[in-house]
C-alpha atoms as a PDB file:
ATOM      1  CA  UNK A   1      41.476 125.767 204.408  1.00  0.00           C
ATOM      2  CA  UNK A   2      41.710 121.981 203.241  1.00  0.00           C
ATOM      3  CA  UNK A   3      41.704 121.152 199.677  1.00  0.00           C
ATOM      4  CA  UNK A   4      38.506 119.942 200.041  1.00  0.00           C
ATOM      5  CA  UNK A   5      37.292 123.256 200.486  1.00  0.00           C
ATOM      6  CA  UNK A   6      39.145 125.167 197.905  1.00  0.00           C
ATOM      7  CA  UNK A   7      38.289 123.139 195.188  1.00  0.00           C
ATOM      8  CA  UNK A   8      34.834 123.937 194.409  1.00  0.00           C
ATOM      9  CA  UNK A   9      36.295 127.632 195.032  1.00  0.00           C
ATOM     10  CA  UNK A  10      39.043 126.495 192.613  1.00  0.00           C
ATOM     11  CA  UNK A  11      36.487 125.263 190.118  1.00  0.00           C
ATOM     12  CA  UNK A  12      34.037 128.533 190.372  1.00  0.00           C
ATOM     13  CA  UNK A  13      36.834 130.821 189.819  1.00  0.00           C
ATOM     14  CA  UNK A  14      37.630 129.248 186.834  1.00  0.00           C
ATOM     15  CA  UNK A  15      34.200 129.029 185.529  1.00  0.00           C
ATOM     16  CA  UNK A  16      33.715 132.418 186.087  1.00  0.00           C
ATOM     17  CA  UNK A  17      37.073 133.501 184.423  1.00  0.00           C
ATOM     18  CA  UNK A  18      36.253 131.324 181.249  1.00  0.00           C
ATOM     19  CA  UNK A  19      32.431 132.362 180.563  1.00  0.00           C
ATOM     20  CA  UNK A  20      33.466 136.570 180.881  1.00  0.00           C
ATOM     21  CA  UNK A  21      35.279 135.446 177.525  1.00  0.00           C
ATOM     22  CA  UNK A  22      32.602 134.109 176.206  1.00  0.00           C
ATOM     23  CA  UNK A  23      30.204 137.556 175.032  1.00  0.00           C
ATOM     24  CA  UNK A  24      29.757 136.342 171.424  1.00  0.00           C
ATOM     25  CA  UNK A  25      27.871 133.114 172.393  1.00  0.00           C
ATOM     26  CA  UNK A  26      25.471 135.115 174.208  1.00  0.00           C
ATOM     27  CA  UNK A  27      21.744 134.575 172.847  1.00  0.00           C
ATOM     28  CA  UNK A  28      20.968 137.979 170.474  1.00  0.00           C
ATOM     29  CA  UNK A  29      17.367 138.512 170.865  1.00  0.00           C
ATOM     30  CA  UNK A  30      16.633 137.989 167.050  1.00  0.00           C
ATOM     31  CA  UNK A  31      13.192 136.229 166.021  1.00  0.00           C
ATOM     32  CA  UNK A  32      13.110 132.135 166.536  1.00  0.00           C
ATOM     33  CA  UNK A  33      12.495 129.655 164.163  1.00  0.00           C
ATOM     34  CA  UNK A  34      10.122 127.950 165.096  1.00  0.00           C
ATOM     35  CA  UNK A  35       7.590 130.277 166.099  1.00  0.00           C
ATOM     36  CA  UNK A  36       8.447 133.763 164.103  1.00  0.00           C
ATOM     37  CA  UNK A  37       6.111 136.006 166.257  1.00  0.00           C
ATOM     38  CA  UNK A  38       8.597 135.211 169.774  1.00  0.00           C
ATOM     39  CA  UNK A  39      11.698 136.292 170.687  1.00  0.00           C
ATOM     40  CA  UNK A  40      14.135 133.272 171.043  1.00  0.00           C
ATOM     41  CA  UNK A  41      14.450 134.299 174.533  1.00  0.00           C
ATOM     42  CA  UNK A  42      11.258 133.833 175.259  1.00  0.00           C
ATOM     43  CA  UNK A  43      11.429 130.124 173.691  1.00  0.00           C
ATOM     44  CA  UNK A  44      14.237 129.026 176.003  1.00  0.00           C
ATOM     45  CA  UNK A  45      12.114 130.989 178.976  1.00  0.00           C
ATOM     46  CA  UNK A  46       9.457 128.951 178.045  1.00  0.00           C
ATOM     47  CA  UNK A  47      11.365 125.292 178.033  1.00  0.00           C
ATOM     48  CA  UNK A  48      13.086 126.412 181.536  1.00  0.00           C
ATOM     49  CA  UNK A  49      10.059 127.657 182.863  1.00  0.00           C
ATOM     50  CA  UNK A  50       7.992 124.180 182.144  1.00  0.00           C
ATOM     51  CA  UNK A  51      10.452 122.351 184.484  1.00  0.00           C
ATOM     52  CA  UNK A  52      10.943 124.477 186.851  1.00  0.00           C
ATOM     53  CA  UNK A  53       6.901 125.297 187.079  1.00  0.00           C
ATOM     54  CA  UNK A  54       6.527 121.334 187.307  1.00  0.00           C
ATOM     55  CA  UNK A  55       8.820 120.764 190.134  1.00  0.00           C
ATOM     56  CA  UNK A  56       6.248 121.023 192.795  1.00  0.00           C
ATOM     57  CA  UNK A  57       3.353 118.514 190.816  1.00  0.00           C
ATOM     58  CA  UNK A  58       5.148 115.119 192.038  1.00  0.00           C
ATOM     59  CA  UNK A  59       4.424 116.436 195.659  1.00  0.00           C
ATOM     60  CA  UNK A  60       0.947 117.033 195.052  1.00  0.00           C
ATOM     61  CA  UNK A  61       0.134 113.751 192.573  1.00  0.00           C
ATOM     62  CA  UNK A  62       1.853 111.562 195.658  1.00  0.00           C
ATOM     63  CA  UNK A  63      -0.402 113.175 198.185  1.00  0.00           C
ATOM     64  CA  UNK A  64      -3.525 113.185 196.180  1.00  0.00           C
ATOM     65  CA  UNK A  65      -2.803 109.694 195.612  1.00  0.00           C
ATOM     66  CA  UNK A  66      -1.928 108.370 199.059  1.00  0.00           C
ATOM     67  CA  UNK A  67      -4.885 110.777 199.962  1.00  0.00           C
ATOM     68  CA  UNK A  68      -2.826 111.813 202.949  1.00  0.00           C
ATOM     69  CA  UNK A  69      -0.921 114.487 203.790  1.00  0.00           C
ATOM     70  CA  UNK A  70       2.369 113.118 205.215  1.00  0.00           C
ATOM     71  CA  UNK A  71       5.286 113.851 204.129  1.00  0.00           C
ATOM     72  CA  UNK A  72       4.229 117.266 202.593  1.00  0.00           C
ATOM     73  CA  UNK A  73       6.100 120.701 204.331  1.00  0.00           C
ATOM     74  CA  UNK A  74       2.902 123.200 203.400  1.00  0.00           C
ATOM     75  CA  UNK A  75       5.024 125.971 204.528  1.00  0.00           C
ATOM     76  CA  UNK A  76       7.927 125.537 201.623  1.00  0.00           C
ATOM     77  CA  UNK A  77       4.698 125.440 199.179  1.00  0.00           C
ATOM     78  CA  UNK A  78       3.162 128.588 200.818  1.00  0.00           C
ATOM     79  CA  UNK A  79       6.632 130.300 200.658  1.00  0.00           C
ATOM     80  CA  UNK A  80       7.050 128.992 196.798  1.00  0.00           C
ATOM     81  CA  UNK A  81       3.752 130.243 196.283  1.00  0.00           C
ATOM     82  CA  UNK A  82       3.888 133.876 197.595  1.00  0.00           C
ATOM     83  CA  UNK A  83       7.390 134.515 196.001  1.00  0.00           C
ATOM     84  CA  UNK A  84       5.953 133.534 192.755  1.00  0.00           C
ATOM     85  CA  UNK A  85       3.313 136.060 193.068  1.00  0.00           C
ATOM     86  CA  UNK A  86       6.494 138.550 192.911  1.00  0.00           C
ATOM     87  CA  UNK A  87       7.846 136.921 190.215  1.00  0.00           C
ATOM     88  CA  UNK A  88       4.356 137.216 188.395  1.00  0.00           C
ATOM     89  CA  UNK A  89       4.712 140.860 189.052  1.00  0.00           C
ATOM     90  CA  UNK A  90       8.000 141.032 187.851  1.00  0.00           C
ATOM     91  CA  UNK A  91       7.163 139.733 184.204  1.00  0.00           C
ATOM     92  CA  UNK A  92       4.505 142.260 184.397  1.00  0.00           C
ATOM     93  CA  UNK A  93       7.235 144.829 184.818  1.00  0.00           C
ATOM     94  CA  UNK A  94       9.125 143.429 182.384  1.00  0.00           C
ATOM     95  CA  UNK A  95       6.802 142.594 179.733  1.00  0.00           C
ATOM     96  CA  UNK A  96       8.267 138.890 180.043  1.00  0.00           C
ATOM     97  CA  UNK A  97       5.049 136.142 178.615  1.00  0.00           C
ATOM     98  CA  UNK A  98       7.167 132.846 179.587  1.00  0.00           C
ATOM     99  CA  UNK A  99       7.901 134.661 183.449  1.00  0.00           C
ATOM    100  CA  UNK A 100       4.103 135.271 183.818  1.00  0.00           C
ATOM    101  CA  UNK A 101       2.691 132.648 182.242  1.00  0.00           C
ATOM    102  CA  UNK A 102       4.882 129.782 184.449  1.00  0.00           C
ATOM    103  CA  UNK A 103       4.774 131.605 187.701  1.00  0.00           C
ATOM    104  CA  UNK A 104       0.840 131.885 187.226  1.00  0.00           C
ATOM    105  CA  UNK A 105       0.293 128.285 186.922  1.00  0.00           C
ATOM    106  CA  UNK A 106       3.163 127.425 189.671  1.00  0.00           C
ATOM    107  CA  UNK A 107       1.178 129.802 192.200  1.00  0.00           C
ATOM    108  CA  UNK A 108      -2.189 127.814 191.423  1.00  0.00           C
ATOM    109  CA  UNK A 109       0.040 124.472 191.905  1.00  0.00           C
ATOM    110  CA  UNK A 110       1.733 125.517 195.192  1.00  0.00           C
ATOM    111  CA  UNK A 111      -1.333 126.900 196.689  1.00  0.00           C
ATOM    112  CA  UNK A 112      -3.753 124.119 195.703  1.00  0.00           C
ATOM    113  CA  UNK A 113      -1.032 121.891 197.254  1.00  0.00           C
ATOM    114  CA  UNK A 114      -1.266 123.776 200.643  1.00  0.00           C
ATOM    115  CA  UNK A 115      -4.768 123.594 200.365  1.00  0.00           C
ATOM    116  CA  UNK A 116      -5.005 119.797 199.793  1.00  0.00           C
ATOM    117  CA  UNK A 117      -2.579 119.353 202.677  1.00  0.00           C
ATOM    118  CA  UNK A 118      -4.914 121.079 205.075  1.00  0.00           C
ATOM    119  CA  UNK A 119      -7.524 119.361 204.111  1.00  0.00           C
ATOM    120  CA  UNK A 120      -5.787 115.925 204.068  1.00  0.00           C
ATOM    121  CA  UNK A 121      -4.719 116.881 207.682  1.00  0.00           C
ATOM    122  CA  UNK A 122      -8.529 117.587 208.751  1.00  0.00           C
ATOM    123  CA  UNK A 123      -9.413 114.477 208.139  1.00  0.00           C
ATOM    124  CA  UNK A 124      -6.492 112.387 209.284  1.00  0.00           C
ATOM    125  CA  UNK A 125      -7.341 114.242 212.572  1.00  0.00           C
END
């Protein structure tokens, strides 16, 4: 192996070594301060989950906006879509409000992006 590949193997190892020293700064899940009734866990879930949720919307604002369909892969939003359904379930299972309410509305955005792409492609064809 070149040094070009064992450096990010290098750099991994020694991320992993330095955060399994690191238990303290782990988040406790005591009340947050800005809004008493959630967890603070399920504030930060809530910030990641709005970008992550989000990701997909530039995709379907270009197309809606070029009112064309190119340049869209339906099939990564389909997939997206359906394994967001799982993760819906899985905040269901967990009791999680920030996993089910961001994988709702990223299911609605992936699927009405497949459905605007076929019907973009009906009538470019």
């Amino acid at each position: 192996m070149g040094y070009s590949t064992r450096l990010p193997l290098y750099c991994f190892s020694f991320c992993v070594i330095i955060l399994a020293g690191c238990e303290e700064l782990a988040i406790h899940d005591t009340q947050s301060l800005l809004l008493p009734r959630f967890q603070r866990s399920e504030v930060v879930g809530f910030v990641a989950g709005l970008g992550t949720t989000f990701a997909a919307l530039p995709d379907l604002i270009g197309m809606l906006k070029r009112r064309s369909s190119k340049g869209m892969n339906p099939r990564m939003a389909a997939i997206m879509g359906v394994f967001q359904i799982l993760w819906v379930y899985y905040g269901l299972l967990i009791l999680s409000r920030p996993v089910i309410l961001w994988n709702i509305i990223a299911v609605v955005t992936n699927f009405i992006s497949v459905g605007a792409y076929f019907y973009y492609r009906r009538r470019e064809h």
